[in-house]
C-alpha atoms as a PDB file:
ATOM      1  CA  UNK A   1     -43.592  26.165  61.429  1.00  0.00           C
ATOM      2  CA  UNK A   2     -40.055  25.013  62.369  1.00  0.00           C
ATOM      3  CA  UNK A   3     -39.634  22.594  59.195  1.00  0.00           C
ATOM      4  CA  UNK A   4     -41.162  25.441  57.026  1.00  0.00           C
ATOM      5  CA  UNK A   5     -38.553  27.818  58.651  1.00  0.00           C
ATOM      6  CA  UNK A   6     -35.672  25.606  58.398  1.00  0.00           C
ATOM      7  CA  UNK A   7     -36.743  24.865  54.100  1.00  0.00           C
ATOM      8  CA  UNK A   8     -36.611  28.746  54.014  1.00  0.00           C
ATOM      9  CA  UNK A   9     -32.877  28.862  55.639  1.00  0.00           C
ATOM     10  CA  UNK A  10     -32.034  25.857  53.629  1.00  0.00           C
ATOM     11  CA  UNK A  11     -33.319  27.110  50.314  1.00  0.00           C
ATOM     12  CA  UNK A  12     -31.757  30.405  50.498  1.00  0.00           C
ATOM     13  CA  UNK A  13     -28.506  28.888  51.830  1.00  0.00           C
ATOM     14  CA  UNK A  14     -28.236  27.362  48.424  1.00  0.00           C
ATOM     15  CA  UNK A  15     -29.363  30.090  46.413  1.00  0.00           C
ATOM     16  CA  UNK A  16     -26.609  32.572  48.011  1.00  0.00           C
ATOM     17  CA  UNK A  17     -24.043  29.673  47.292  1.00  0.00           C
ATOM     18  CA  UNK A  18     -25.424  29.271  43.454  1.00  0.00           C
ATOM     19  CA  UNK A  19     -25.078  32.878  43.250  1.00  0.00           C
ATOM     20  CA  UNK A  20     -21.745  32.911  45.030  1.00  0.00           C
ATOM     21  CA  UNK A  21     -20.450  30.704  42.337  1.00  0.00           C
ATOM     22  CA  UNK A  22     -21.662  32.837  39.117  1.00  0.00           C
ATOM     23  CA  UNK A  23     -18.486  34.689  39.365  1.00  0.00           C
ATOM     24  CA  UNK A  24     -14.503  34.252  38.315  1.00  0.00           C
ATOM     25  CA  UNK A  25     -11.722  35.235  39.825  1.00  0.00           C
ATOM     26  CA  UNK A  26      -7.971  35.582  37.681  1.00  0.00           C
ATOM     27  CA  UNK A  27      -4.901  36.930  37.568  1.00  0.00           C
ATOM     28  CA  UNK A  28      -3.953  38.089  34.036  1.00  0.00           C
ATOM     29  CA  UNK A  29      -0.598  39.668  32.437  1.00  0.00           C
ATOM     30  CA  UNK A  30       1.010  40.231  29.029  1.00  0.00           C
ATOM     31  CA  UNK A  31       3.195  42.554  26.592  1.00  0.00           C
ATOM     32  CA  UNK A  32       1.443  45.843  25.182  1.00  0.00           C
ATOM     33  CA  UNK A  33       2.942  47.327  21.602  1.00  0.00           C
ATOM     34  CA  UNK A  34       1.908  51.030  22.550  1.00  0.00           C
ATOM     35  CA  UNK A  35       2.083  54.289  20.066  1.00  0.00           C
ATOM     36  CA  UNK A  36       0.554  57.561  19.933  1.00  0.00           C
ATOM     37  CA  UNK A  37      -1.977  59.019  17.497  1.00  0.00           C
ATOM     38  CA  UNK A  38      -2.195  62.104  16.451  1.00  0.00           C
ATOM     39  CA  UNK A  39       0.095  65.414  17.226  1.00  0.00           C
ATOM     40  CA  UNK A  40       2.654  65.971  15.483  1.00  0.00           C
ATOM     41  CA  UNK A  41       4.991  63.700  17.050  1.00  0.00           C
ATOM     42  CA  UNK A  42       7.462  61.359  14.512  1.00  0.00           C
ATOM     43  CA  UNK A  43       7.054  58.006  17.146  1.00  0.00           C
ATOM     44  CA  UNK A  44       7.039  54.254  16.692  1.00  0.00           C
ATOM     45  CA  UNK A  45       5.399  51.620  19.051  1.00  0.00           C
ATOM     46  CA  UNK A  46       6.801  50.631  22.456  1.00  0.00           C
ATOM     47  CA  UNK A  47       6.984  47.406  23.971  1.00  0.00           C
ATOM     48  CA  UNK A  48       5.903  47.088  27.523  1.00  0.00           C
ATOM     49  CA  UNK A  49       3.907  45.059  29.676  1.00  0.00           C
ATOM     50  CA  UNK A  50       0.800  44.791  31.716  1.00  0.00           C
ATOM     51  CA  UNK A  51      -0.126  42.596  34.671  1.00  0.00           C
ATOM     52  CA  UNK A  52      -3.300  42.345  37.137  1.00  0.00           C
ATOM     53  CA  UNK A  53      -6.225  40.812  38.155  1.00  0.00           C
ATOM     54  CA  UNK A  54      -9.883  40.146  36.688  1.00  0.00           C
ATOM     55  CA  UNK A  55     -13.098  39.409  38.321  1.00  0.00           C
ATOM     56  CA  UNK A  56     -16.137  37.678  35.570  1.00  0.00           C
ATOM     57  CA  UNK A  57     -19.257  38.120  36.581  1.00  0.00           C
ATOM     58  CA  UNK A  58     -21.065  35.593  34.521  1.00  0.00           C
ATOM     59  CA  UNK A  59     -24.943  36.316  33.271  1.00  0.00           C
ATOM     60  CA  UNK A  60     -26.038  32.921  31.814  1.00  0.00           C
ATOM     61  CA  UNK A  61     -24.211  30.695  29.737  1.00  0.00           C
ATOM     62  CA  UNK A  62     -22.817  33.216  27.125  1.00  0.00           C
ATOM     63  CA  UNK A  63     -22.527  36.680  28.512  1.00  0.00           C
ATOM     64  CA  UNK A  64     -20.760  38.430  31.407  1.00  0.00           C
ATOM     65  CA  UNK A  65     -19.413  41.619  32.612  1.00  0.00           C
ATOM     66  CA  UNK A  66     -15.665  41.191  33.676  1.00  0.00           C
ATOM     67  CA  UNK A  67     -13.912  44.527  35.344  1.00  0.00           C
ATOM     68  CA  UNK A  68      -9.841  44.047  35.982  1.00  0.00           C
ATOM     69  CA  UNK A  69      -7.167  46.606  37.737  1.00  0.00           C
ATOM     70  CA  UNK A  70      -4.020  46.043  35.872  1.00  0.00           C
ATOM     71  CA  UNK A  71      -0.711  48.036  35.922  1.00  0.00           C
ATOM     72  CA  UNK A  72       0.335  48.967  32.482  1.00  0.00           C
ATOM     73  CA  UNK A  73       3.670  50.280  31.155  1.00  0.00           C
ATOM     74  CA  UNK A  74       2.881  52.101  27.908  1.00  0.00           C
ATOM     75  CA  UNK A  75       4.112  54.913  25.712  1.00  0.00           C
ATOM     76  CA  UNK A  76       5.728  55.209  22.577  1.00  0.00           C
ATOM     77  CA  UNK A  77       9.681  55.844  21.149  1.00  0.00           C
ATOM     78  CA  UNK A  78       9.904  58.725  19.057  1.00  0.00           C
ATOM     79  CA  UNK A  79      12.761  60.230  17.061  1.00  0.00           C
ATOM     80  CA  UNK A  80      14.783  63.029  18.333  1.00  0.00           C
ATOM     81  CA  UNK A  81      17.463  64.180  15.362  1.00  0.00           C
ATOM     82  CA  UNK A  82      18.285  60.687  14.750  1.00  0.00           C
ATOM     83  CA  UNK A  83      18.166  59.694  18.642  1.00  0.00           C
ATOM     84  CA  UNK A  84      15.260  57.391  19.478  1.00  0.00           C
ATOM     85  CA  UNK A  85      14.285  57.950  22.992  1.00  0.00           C
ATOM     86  CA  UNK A  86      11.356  56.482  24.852  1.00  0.00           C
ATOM     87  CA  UNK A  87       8.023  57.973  26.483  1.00  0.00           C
ATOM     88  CA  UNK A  88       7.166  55.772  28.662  1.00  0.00           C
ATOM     89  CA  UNK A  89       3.681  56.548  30.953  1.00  0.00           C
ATOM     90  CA  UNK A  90       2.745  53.860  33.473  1.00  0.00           C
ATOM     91  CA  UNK A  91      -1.004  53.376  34.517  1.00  0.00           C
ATOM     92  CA  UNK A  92      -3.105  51.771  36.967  1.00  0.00           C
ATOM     93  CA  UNK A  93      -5.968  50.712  34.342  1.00  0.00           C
ATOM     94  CA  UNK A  94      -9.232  49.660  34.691  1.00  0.00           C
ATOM     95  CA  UNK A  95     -11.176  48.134  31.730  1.00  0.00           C
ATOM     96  CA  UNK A  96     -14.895  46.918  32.324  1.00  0.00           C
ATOM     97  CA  UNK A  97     -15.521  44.800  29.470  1.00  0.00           C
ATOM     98  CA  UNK A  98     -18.651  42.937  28.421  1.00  0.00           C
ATOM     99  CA  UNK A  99     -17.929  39.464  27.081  1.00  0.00           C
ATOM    100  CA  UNK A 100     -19.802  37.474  24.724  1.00  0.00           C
ATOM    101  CA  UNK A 101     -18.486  33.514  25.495  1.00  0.00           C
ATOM    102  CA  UNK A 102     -19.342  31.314  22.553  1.00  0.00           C
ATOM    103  CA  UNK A 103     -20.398  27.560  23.053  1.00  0.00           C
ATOM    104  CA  UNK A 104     -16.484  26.258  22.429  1.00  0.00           C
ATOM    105  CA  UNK A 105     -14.473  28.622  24.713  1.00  0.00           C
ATOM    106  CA  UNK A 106     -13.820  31.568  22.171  1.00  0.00           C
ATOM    107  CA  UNK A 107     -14.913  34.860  23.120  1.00  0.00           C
ATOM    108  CA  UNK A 108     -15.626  38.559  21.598  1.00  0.00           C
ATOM    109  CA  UNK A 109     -15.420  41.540  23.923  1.00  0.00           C
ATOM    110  CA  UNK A 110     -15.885  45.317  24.077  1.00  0.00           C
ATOM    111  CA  UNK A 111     -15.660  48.202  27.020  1.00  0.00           C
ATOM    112  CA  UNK A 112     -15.199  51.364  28.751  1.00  0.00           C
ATOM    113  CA  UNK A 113     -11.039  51.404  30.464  1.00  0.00           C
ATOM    114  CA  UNK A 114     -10.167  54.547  33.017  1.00  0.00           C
ATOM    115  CA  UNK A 115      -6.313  54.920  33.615  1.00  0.00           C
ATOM    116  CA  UNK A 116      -4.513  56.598  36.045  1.00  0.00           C
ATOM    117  CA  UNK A 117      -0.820  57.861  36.064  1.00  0.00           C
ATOM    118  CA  UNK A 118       1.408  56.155  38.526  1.00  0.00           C
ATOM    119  CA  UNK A 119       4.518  56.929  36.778  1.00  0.00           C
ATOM    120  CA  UNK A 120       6.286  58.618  33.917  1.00  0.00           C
ATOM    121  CA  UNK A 121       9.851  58.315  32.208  1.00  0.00           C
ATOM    122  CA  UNK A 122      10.127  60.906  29.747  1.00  0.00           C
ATOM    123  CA  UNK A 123      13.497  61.576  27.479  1.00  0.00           C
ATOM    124  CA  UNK A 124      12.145  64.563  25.368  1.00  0.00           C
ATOM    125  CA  UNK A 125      14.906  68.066  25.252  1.00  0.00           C
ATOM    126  CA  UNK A 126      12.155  70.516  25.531  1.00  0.00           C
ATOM    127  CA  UNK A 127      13.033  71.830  29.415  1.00  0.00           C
ATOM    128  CA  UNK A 128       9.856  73.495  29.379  1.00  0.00           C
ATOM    129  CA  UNK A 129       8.131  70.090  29.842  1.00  0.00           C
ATOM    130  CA  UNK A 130       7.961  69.515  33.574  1.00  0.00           C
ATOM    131  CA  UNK A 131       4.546  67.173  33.213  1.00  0.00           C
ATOM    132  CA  UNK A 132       4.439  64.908  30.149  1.00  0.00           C
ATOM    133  CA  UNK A 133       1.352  63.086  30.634  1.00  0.00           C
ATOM    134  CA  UNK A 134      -1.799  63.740  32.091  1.00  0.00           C
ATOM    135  CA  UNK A 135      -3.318  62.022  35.838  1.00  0.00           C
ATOM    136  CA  UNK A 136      -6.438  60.391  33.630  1.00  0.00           C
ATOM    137  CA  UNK A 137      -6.877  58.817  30.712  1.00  0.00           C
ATOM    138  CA  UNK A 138      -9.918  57.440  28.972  1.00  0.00           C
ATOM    139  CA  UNK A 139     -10.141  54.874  26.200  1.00  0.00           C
ATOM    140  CA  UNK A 140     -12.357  52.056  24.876  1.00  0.00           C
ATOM    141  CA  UNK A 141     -11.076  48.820  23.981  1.00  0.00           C
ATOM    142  CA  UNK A 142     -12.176  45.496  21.811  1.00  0.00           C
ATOM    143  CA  UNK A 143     -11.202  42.324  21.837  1.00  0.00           C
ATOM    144  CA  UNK A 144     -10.866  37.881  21.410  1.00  0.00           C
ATOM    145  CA  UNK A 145      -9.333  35.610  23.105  1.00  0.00           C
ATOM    146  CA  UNK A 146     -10.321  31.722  24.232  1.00  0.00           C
ATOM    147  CA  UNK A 147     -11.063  30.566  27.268  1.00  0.00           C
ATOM    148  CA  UNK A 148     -10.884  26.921  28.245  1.00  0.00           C
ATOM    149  CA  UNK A 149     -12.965  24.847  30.846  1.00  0.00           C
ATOM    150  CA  UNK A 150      -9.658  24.497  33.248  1.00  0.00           C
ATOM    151  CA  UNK A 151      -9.215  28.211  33.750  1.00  0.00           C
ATOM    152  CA  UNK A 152      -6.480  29.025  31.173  1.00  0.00           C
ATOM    153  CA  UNK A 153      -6.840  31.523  28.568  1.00  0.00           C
ATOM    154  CA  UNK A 154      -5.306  33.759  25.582  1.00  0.00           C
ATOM    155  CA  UNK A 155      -6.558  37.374  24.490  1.00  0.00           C
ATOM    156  CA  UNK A 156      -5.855  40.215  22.263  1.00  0.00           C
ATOM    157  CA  UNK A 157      -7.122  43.936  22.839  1.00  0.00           C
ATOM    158  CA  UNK A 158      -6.734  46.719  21.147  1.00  0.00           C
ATOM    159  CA  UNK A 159      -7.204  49.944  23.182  1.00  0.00           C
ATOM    160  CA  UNK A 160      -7.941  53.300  21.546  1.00  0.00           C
ATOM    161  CA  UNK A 161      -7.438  56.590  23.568  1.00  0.00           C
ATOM    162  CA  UNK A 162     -10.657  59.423  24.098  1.00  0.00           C
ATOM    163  CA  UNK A 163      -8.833  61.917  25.494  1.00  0.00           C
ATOM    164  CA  UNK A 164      -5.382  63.443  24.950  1.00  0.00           C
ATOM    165  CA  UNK A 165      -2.607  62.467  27.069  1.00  0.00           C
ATOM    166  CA  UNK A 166       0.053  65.512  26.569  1.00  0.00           C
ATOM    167  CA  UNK A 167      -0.285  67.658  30.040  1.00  0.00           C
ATOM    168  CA  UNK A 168       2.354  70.532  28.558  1.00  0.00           C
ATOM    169  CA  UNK A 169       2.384  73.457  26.187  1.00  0.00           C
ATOM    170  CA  UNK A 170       5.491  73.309  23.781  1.00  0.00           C
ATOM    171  CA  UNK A 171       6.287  74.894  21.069  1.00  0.00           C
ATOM    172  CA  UNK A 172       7.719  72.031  19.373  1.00  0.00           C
ATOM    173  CA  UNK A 173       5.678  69.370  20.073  1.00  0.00           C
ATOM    174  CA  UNK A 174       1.857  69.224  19.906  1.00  0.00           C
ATOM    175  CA  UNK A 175       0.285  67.610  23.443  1.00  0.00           C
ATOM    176  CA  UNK A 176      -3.224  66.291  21.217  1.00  0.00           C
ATOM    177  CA  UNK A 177      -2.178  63.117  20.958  1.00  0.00           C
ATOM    178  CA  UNK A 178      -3.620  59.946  21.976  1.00  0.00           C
ATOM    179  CA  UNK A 179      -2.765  56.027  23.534  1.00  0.00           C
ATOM    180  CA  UNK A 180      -3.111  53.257  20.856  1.00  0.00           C
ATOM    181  CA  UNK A 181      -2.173  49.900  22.594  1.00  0.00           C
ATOM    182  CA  UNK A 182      -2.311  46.373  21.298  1.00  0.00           C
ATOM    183  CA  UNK A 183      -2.431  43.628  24.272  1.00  0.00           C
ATOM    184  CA  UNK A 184      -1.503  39.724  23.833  1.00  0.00           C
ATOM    185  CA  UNK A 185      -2.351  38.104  27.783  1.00  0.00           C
ATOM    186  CA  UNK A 186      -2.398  35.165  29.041  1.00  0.00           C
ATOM    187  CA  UNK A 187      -4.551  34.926  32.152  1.00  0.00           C
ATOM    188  CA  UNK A 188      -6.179  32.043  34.769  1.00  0.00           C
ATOM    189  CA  UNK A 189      -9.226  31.965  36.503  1.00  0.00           C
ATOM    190  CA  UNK A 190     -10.653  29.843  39.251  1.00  0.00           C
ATOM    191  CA  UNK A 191     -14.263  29.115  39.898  1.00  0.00           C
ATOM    192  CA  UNK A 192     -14.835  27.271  36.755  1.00  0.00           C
ATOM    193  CA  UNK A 193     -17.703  25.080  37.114  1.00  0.00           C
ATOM    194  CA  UNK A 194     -20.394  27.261  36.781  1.00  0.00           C
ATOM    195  CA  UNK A 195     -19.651  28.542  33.090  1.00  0.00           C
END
């Protein structure tokens, strides 16, 4: 009874431990080229940046589900009688993309992202605009990237905007308008082995 109870202890020690290690942990950042689409707005992208961390959750050797928190400058610059001032909206984002990890490190992916306002630094004339942008945004994204055996790896997102971001009624400027970001990252991951 004793060596069939201490089997039992052993064998589940090493299946907790296997299924401790089915998982990634990374810290990711980049540059976003962010726009608007839609409205009526005359704008051109904005460079800004993103930076976090990512947790993989692998399921077999090709597929896994990887959420991240990153903080994400983003906005546009727009044209304001031949002034070009800057909208710039920071988040607290949180894609959960599924990954699809071919056999030589490359990989396609595609998700759901949530974003909440942390921050805005708006230069628009219109007094009447006391809240630019609004608390939650929504937005699916796509994606490629590689990601070697060591831990190190590239990607490139694109990120369109569900729902409207303009919090304000104006009559000059239309608030239906949406986030369009491109992301380049770099990013690292430990826990390796078990991909």
């Amino acid at each position: 009874m004793k060596k069939l109870l201490i089997a039992s202890c052993v064998l589940l020690f090493i299946g907790n431990a296997t299924y401790a290690q089915k998982f990634q942990i990374g810290l990711k950042a980049g540059t976003n080229a962010s726009n608007y689409t839609g409205g009526n707005l005359d704008s051109k992208a904005l460079l800004g940046f993103h930076a976090g961390g990512s947790f993989n959750f692998l399921l077999g050797n090709n597929f896994s589900i990887s959420p991240e928190v990153l903080f994400s400058s983003q906005g546009a610059k727009y044209n304001d009688l031949g002034n070009e001032k800057n909208l710039k909206v920071s988040y607290i984002q949180v894609p959960v993309m599924a990954k699809f990890r071919f056999n030589g490190g490359f990989y396609l992916e595609a998700g759901p992202q949530v974003g909440f306002k942390v921050g805005e630094d708006v230069d628009i004339p219109d007094e009447t605009i006391g809240n630019f942008a609004k608390d939650l945004d929504l937005s699916v994204g796509a994606g490629l990237g590689f990601h070697s055996r060591s831990g190190f790896g590239i990607g490139a997102r694109y990120i369109a905007g569900l729902s409207k971001v303009g919090d304000f009624s104006s009559s000059e400027i239309n608030p239906d308008f949406k986030n369009s970001v491109i992301q380049l990252s770099l990013f690292y991951t430990l826990f390796n082995n078990r991909r």
